[in-house]
C-alpha atoms as a PDB file:
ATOM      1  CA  UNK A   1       0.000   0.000   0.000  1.00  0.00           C
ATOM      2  CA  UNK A   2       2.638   2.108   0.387  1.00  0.00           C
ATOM      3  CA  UNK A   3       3.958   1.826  -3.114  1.00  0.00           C
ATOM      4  CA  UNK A   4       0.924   2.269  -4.259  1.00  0.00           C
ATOM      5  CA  UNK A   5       0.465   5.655  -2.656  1.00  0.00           C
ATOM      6  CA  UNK A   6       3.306   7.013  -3.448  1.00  0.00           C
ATOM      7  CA  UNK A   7       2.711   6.065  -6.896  1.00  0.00           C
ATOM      8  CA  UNK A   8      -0.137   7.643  -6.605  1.00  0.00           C
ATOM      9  CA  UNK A   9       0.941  10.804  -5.144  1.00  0.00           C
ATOM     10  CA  UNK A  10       3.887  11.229  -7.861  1.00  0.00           C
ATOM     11  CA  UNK A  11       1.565  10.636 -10.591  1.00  0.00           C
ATOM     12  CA  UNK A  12      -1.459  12.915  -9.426  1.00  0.00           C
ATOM     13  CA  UNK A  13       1.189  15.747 -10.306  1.00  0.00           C
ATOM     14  CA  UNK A  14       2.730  15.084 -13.035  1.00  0.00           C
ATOM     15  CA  UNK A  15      -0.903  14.214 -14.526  1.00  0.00           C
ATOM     16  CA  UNK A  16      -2.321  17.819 -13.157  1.00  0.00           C
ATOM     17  CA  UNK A  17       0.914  19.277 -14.779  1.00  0.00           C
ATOM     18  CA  UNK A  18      -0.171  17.492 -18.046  1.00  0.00           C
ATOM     19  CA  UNK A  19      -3.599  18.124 -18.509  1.00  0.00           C
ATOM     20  CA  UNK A  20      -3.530  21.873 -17.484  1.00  0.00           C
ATOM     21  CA  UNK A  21      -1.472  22.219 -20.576  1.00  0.00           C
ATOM     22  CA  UNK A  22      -3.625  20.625 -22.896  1.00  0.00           C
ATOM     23  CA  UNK A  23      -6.410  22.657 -21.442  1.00  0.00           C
ATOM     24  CA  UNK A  24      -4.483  25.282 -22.479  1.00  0.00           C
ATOM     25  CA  UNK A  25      -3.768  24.009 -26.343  1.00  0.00           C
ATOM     26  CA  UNK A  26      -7.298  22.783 -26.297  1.00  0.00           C
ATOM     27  CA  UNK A  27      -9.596  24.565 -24.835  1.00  0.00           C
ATOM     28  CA  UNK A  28     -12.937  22.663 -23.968  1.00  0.00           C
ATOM     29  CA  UNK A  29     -16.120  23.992 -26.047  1.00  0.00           C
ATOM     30  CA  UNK A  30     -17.903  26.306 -24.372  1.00  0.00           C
ATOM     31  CA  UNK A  31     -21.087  25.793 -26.267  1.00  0.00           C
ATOM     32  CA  UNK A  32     -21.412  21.781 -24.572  1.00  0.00           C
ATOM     33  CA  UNK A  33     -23.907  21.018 -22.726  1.00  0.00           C
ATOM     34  CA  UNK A  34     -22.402  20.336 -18.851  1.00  0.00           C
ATOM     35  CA  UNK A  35     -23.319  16.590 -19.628  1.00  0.00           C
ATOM     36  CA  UNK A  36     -20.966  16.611 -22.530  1.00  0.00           C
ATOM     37  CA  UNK A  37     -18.217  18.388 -20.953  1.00  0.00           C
ATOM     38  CA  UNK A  38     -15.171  16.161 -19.767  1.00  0.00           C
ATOM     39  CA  UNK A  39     -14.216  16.642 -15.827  1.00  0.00           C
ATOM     40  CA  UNK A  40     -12.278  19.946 -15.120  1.00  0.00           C
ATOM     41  CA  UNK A  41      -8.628  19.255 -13.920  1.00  0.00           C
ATOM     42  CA  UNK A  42      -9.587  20.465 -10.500  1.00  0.00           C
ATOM     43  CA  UNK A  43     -12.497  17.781 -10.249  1.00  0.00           C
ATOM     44  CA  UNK A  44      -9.915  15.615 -11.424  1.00  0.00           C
ATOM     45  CA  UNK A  45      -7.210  16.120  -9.307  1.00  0.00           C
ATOM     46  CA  UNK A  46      -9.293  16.580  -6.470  1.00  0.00           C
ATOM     47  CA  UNK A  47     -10.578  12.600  -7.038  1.00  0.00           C
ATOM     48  CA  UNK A  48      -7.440  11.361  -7.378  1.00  0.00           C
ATOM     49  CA  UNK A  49      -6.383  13.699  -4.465  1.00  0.00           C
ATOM     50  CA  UNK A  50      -8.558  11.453  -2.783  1.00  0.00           C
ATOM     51  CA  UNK A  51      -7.632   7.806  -3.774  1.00  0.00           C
ATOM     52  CA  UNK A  52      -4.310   8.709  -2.621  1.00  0.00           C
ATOM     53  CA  UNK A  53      -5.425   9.931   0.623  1.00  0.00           C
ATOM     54  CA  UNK A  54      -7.388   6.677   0.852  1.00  0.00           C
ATOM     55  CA  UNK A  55      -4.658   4.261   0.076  1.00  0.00           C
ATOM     56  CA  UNK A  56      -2.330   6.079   2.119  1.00  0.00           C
ATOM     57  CA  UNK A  57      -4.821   6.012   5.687  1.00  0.00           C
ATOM     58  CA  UNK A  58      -5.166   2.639   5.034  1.00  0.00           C
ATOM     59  CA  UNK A  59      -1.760   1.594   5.030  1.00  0.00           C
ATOM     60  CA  UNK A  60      -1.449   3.660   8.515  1.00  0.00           C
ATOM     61  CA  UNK A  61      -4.411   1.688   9.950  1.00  0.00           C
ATOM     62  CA  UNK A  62      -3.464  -1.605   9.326  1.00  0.00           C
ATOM     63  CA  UNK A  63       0.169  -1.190  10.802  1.00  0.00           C
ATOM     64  CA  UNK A  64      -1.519   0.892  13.717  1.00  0.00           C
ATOM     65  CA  UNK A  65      -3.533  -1.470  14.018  1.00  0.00           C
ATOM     66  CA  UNK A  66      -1.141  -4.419  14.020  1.00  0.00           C
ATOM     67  CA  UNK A  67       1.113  -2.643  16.594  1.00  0.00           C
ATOM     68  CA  UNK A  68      -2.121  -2.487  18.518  1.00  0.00           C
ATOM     69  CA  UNK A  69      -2.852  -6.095  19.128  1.00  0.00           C
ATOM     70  CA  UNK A  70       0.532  -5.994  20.007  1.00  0.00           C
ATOM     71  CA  UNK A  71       0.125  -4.227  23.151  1.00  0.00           C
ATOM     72  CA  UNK A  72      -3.495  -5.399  24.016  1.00  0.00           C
ATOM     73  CA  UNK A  73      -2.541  -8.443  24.225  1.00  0.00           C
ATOM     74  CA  UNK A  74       0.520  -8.458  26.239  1.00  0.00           C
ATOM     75  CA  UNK A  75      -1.647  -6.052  28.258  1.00  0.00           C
ATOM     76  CA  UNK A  76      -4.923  -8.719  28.494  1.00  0.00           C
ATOM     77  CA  UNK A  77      -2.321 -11.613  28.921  1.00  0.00           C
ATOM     78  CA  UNK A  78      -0.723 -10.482  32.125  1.00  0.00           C
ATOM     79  CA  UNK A  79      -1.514 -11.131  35.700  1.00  0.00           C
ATOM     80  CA  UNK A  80      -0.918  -7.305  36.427  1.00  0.00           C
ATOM     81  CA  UNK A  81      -2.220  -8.129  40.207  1.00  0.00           C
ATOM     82  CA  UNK A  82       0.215 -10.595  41.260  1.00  0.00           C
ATOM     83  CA  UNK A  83       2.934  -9.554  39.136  1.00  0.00           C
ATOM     84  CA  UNK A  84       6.487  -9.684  40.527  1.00  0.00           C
ATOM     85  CA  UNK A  85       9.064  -6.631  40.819  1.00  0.00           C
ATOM     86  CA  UNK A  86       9.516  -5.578  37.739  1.00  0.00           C
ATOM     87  CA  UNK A  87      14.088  -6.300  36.634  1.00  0.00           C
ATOM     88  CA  UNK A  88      13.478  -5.500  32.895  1.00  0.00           C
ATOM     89  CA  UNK A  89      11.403  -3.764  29.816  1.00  0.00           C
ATOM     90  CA  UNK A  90       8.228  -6.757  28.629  1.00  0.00           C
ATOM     91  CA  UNK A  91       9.336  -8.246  25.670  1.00  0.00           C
ATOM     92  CA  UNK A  92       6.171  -6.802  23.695  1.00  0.00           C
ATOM     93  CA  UNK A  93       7.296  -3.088  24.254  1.00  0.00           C
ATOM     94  CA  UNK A  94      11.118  -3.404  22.603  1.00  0.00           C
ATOM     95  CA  UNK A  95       8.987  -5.630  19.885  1.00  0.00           C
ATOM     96  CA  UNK A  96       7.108  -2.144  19.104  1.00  0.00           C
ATOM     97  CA  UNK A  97       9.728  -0.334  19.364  1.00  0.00           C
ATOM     98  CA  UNK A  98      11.676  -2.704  16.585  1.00  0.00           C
ATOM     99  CA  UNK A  99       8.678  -2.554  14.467  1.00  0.00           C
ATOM    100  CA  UNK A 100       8.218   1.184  14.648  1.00  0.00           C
ATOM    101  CA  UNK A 101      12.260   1.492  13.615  1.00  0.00           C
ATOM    102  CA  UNK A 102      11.591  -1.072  10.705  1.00  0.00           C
ATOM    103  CA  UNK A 103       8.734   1.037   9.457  1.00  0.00           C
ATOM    104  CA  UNK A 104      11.026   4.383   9.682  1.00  0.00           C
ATOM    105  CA  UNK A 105      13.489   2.592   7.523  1.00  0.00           C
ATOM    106  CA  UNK A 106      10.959   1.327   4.930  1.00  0.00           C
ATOM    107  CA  UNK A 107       8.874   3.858   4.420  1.00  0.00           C
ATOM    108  CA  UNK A 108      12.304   7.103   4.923  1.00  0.00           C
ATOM    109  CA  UNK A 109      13.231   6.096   1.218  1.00  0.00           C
ATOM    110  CA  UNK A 110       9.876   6.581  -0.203  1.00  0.00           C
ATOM    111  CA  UNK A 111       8.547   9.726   1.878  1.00  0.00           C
ATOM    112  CA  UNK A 112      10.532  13.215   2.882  1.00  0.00           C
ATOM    113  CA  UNK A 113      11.311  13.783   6.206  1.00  0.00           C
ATOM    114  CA  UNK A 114       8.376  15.810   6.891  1.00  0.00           C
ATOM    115  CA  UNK A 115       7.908  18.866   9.963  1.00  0.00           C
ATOM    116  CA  UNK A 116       8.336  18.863  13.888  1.00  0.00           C
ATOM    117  CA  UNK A 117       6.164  20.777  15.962  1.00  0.00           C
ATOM    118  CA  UNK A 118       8.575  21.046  19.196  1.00  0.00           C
ATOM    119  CA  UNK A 119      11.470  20.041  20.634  1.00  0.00           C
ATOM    120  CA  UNK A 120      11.976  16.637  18.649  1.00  0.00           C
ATOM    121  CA  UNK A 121      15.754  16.939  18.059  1.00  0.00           C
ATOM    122  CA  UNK A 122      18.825  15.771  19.540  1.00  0.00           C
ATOM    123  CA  UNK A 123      19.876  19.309  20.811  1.00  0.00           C
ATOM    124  CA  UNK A 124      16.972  19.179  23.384  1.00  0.00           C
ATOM    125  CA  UNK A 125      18.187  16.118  25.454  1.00  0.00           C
ATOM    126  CA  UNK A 126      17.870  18.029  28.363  1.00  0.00           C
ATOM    127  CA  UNK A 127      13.853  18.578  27.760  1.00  0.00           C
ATOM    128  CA  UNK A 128      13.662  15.020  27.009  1.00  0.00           C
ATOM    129  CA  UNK A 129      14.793  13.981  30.331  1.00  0.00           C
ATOM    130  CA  UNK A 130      12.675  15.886  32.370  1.00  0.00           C
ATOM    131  CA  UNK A 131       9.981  14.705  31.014  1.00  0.00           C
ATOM    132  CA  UNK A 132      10.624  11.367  31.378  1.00  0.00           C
ATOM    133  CA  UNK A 133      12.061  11.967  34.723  1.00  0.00           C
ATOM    134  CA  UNK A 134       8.107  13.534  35.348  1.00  0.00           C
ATOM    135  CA  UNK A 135       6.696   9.624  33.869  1.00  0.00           C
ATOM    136  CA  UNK A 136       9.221   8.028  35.572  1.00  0.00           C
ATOM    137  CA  UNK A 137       8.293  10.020  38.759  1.00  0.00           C
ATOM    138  CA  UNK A 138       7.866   7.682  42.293  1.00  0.00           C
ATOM    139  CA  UNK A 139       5.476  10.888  43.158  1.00  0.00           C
ATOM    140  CA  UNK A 140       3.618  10.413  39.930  1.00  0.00           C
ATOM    141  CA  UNK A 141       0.178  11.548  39.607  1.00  0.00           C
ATOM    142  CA  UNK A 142      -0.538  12.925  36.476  1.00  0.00           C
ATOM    143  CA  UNK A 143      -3.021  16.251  36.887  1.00  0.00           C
ATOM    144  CA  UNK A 144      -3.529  17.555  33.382  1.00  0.00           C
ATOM    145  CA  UNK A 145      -4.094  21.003  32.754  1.00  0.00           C
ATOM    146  CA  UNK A 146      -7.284  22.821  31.436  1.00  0.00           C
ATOM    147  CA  UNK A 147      -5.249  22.780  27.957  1.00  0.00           C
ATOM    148  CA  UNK A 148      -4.149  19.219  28.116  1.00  0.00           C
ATOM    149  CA  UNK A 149      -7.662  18.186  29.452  1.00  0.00           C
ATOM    150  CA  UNK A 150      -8.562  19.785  25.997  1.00  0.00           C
ATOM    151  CA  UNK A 151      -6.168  18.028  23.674  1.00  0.00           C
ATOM    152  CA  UNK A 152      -7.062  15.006  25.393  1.00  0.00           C
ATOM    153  CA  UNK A 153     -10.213  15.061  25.284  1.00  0.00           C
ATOM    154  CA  UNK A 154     -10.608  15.924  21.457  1.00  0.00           C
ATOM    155  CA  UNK A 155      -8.219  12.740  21.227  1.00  0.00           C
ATOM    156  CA  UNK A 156     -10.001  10.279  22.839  1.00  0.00           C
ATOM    157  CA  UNK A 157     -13.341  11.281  21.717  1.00  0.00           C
ATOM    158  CA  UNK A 158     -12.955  12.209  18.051  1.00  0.00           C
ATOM    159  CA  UNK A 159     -12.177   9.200  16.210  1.00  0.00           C
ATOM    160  CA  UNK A 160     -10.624  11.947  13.291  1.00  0.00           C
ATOM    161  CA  UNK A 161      -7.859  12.499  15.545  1.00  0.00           C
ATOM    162  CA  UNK A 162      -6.457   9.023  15.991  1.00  0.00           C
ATOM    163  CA  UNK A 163      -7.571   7.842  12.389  1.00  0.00           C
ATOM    164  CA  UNK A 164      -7.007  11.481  10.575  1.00  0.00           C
ATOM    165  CA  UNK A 165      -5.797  12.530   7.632  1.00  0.00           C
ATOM    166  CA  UNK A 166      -2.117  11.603   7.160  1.00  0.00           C
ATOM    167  CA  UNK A 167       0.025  13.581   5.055  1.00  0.00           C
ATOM    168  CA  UNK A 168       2.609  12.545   2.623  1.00  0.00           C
ATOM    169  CA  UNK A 169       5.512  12.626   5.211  1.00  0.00           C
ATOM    170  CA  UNK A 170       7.205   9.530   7.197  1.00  0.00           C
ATOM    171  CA  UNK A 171       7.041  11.394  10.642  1.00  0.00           C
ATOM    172  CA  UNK A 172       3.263  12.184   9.896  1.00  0.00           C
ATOM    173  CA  UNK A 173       2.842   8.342   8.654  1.00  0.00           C
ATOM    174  CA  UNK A 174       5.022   6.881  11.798  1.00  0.00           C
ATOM    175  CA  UNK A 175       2.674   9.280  14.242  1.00  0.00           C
ATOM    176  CA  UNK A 176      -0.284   8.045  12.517  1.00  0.00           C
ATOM    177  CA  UNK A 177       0.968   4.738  13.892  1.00  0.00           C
ATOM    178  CA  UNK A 178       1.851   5.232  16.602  1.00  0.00           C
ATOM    179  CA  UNK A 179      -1.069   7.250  18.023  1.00  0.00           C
ATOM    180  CA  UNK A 180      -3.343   3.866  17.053  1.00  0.00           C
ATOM    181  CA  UNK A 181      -1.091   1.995  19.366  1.00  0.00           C
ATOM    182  CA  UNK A 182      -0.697   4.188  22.188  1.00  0.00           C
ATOM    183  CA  UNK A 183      -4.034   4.588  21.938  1.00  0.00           C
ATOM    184  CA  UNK A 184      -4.828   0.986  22.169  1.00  0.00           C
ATOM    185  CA  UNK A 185      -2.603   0.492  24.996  1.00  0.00           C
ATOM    186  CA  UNK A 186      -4.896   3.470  26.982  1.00  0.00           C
ATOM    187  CA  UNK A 187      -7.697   1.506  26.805  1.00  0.00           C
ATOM    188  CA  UNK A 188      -6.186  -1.709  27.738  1.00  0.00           C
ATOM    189  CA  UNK A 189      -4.983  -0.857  30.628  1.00  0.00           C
ATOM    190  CA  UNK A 190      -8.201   0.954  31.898  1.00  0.00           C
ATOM    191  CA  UNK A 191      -9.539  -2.647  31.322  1.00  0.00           C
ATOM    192  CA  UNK A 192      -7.426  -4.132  34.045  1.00  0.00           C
ATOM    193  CA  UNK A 193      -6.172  -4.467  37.860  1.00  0.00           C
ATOM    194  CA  UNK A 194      -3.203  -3.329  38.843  1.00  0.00           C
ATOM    195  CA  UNK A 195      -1.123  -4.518  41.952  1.00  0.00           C
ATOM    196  CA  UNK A 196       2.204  -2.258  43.277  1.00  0.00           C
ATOM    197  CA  UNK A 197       4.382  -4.145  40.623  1.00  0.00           C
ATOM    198  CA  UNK A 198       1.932  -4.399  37.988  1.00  0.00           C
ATOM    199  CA  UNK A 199       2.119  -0.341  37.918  1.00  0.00           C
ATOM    200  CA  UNK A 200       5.537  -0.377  38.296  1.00  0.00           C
ATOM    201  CA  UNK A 201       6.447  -2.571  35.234  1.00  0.00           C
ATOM    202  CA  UNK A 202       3.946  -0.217  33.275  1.00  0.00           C
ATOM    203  CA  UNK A 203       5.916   3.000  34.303  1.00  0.00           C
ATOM    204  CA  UNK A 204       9.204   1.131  33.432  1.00  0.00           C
ATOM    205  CA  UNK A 205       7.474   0.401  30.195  1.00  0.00           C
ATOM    206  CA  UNK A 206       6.212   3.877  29.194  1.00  0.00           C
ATOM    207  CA  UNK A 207       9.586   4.969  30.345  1.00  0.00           C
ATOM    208  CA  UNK A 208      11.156   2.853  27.689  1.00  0.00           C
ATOM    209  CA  UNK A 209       8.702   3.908  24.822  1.00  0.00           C
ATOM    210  CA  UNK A 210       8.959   7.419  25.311  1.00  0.00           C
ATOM    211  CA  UNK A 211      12.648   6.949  25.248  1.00  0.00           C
ATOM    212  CA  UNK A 212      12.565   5.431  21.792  1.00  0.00           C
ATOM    213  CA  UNK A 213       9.455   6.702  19.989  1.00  0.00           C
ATOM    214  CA  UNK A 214       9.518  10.697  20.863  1.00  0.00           C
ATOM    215  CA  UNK A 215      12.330  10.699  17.290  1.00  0.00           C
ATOM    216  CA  UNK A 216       9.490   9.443  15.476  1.00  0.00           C
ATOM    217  CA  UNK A 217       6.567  11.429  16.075  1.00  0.00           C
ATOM    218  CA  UNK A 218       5.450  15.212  14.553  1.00  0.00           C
ATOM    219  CA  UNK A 219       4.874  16.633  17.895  1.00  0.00           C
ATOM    220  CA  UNK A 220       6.659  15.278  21.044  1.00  0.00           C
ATOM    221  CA  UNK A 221       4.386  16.693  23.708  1.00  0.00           C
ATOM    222  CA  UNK A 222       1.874  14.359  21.925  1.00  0.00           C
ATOM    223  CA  UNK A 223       3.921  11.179  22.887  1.00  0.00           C
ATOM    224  CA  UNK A 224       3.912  12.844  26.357  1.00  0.00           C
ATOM    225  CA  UNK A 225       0.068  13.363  27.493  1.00  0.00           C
ATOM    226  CA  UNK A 226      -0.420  10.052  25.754  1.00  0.00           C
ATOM    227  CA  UNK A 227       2.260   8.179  27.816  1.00  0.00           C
ATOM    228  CA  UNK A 228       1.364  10.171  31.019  1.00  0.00           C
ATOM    229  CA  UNK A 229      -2.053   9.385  30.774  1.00  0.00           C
ATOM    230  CA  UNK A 230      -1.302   5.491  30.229  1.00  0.00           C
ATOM    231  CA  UNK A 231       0.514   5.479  33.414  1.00  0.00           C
ATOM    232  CA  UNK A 232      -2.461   8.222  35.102  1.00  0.00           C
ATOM    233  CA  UNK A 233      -4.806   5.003  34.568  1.00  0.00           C
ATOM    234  CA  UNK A 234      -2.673   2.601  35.587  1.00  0.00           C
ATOM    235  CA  UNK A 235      -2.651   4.355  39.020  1.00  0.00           C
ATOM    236  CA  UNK A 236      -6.129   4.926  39.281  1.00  0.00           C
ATOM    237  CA  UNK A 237      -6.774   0.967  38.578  1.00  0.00           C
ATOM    238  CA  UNK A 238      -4.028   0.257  40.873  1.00  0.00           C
ATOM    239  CA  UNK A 239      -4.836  -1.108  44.863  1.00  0.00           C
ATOM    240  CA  UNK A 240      -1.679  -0.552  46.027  1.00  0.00           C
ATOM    241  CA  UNK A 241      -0.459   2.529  43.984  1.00  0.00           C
ATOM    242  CA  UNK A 242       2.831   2.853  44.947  1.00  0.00           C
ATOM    243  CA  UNK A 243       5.077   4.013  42.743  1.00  0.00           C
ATOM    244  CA  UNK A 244       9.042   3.303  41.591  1.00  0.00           C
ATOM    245  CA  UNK A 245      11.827   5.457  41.842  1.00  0.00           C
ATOM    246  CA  UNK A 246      12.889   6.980  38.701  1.00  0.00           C
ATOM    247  CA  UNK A 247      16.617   6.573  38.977  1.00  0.00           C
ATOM    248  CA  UNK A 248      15.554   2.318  39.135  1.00  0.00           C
ATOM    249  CA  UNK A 249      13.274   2.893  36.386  1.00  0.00           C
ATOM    250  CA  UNK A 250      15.721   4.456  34.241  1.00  0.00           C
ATOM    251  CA  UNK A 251      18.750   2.121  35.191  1.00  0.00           C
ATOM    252  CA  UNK A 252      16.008  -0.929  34.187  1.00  0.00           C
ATOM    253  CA  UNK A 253      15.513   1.204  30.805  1.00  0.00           C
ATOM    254  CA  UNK A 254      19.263   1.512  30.126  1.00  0.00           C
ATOM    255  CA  UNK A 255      20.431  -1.065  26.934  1.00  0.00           C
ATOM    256  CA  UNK A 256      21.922  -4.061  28.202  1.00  0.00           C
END
């Protein structure tokens, strides 16, 4: 599918480019009858405009949607209640975040680069690591602001947001995808029970993704309320919410 849109997308111009010049060599007769007249480059481009679009937000679906039943069901699997003290990073999140990287490779010689809204460079390290020293927090308890109460809420209740229009960049393609699966792993965990280490592993996990995924996404404080609100549930759902420290978290996050 992704071929295909880019195919697509490369031809849709170069046909526009074509057909406004013959327009211009041949100019349709004015005297037709609208039922005789052939479609207008603009109705024209705008349909094909639209098959792209279509082939493209299908491709992102079905690999958000793959990395989705990913994490639901190493979420639904799990005995998050008598789970022990979390030593390591599940198996299931480094598995997303080797799929995500394969996908950035695939799809970075087909697509340009694309824009970042915020701080989603390597010169910003510093930003990075407060706010995953804030997820990582043993004091966590995420309190979103009006704002972020907004975002959020226009998230997780208009289905355009996580299944929107992509555009014809990899880092809007890769957030595509990975909004779908951070998305699924929200709801999964508001589906289960959480003992003291079950919401511990989760932190270390969120820690880890956020580590990994904020280089692939338009917008980094995205990732963030995302993340922060995955580990917000997992404290409400928890019966013995207490929290780990975020030097241990980050020490269980480092590569081997």
């Amino acid at each position: 599918l992704k071929f295909i849109g880019r195919y697509l997308h490369d031809n849709n111009k170069q046909w526009y480019q074509r057909r406004v010049r013959a327009e211009e060599m041949f100019p349709p007769d004015q005297s037709a009858v609208p039922e005789q007249l052939s479609p207008t480059v603009t109705e024209l481009s705008a349909l094909a405009g639209d098959t792209v679009q279509q082939v493209l937000t299908k491709y992102v679906n079905i690999k958000g949607l793959s990395i989705s039943q990913m994490i639901h069901t190493s979420v639904k699997t799990r005995d998050w209640l008598s789970a022990v003290e979390p030593r390591n990073v599940r198996a299931a999140m480094k598995r997303v975040v080797e799929e995500i990287t394969e996908l950035d490779i695939q799809i970075g010689s087909l697509f340009e680069e694309g824009a970042v809204r915020g701080p989603n460079s390597d010169s910003s390290r510093r930003a990075h690591s407060h706010n995953g020293s804030r997820i990582a927090s043993s004091k966590y308890k995420y309190t979103p602001s009006d704002t972020e109460n907004s975002l959020l809420n226009k998230l997780f209740n208009d289905q355009v947001e996580i299944f929107g229009n992509i555009q014809f960049t990899k880092l809007s393609i890769l957030t595509g995808v990975i909004k779908i699966g951070l998305k699924a792993f929200l709801e999964s965990v508001r589906l289960r029970t959480f003992g003291k280490y079950g919401l511990q592993q989760v932190q270390v996990d969120v820690y880890y993704l956020r580590e990994y995924l904020w280089r692939f996404v338009e917008e980094e404080r995205l990732l963030n309320f995302l993340l922060e609100e995955v580990v917000s549930s997992a404290v409400d759902r928890c019966i013995d919410p207490v929290t780990m420290e975020p030097s241990v978290i980050m020490l269980l996050c480092e590569p081997s």
